[in-house]
Protein backbone atom coordinates (compact mmCIF):
# COMPACT_ATOMS: atom_id res chain seq x y z
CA UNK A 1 9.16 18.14 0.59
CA UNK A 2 7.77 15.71 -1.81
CA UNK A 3 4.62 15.08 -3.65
CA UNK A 4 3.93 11.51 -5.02
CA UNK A 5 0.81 12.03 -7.97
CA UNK A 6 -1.02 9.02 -8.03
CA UNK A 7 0.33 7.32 -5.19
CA UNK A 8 -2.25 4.22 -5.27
CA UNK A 9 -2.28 2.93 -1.56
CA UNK A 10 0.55 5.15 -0.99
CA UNK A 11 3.27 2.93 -0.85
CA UNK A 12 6.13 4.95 -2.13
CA UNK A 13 5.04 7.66 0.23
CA UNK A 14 5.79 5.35 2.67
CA UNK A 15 9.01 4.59 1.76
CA UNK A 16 10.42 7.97 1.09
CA UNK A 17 8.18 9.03 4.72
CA UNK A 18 10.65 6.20 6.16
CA UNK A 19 13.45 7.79 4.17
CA UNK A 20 12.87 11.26 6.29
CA UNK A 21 11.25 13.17 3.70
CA UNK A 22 8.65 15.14 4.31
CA UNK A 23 5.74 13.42 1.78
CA UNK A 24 2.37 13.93 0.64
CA UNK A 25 0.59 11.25 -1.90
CA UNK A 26 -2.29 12.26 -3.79
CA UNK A 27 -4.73 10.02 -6.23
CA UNK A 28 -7.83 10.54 -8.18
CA UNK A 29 -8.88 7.10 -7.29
CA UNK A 30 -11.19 7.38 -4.35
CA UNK A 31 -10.44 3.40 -3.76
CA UNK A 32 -7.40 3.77 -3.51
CA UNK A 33 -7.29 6.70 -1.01
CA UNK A 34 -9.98 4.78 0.92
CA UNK A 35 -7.77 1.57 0.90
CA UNK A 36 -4.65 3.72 1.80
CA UNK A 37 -6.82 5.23 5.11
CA UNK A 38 -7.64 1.61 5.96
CA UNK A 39 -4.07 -0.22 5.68
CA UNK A 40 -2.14 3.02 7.30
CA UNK A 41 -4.97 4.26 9.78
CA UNK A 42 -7.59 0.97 10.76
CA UNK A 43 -4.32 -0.80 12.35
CA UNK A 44 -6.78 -4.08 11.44
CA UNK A 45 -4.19 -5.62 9.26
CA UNK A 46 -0.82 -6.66 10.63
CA UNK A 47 1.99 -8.44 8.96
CA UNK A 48 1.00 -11.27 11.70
CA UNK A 49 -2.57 -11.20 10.15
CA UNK A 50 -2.89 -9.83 6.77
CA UNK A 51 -5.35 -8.89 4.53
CA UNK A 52 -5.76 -11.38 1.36
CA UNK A 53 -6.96 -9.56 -1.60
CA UNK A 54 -7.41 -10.78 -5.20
CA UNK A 55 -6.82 -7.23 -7.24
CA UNK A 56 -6.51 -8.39 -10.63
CA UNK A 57 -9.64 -10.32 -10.17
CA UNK A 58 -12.18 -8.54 -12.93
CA UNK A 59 -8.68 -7.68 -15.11
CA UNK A 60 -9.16 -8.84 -18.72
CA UNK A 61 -5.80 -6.91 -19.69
CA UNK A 62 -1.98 -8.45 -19.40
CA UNK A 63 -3.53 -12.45 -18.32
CA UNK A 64 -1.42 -14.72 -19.37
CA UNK A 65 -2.81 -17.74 -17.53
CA UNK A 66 -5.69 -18.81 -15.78
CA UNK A 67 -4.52 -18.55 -12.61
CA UNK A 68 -3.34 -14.65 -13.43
CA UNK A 69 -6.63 -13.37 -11.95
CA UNK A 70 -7.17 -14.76 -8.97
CA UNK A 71 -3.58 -14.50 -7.78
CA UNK A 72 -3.73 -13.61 -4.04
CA UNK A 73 -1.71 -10.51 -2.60
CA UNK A 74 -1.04 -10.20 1.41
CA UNK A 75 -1.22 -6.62 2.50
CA UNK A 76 0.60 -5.09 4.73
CA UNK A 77 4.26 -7.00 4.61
CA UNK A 78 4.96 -4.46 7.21
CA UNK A 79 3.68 -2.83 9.85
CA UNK A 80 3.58 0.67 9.17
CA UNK A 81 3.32 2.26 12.83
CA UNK A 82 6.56 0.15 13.81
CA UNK A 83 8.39 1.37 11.08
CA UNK A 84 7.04 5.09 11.09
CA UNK A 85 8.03 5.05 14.90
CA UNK A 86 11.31 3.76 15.12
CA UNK A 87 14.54 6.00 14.75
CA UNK A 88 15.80 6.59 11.08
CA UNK A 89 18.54 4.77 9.81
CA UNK A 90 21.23 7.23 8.13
């Protein structure tokens, strides 16, 4: 059994869920947790037909250019129902 503290979208949860573990992300963030429900539950978003988000959009921190900000991130790269169901790979 695992616990991942502050697991964001819950990406690493996935992976080590994928792994066989037995996982459970947490995060204070109620964003995050809300955008976690919506790319692992909705099934709205598909690798085929991703989400485009801008995240670091209203960053001031870590910019090094002026395109840092509006840099565009495709969400989900997989699709987590096809990978949750298929057998695991020792």
């Amino acid at each position: 059994r695992v616990c991942v503290p502050g697991s964001g979208v819950g990406r690493l949860a996935f992976e080590l869920t994928r792994l066989g573990y037995c996982v459970q992300g947490n995060d204070f963030s109620l964003y995050m947790l809300l955008g976690s429900d919506f790319i692992l539950n909705a099934g709205v978003a598909t690798p085929e037909h991703p989400l485009k988000l801008s995240p670091w959009l209203l960053e001031s921190r870590n910019v090094h250019g002026p395109g840092d900000p509006v840099r565009v991130v495709q969400i989900p790269d997989v699709d987590p129902w096809k990978v949750l169901c298929s057998p695991i790979n020792p």
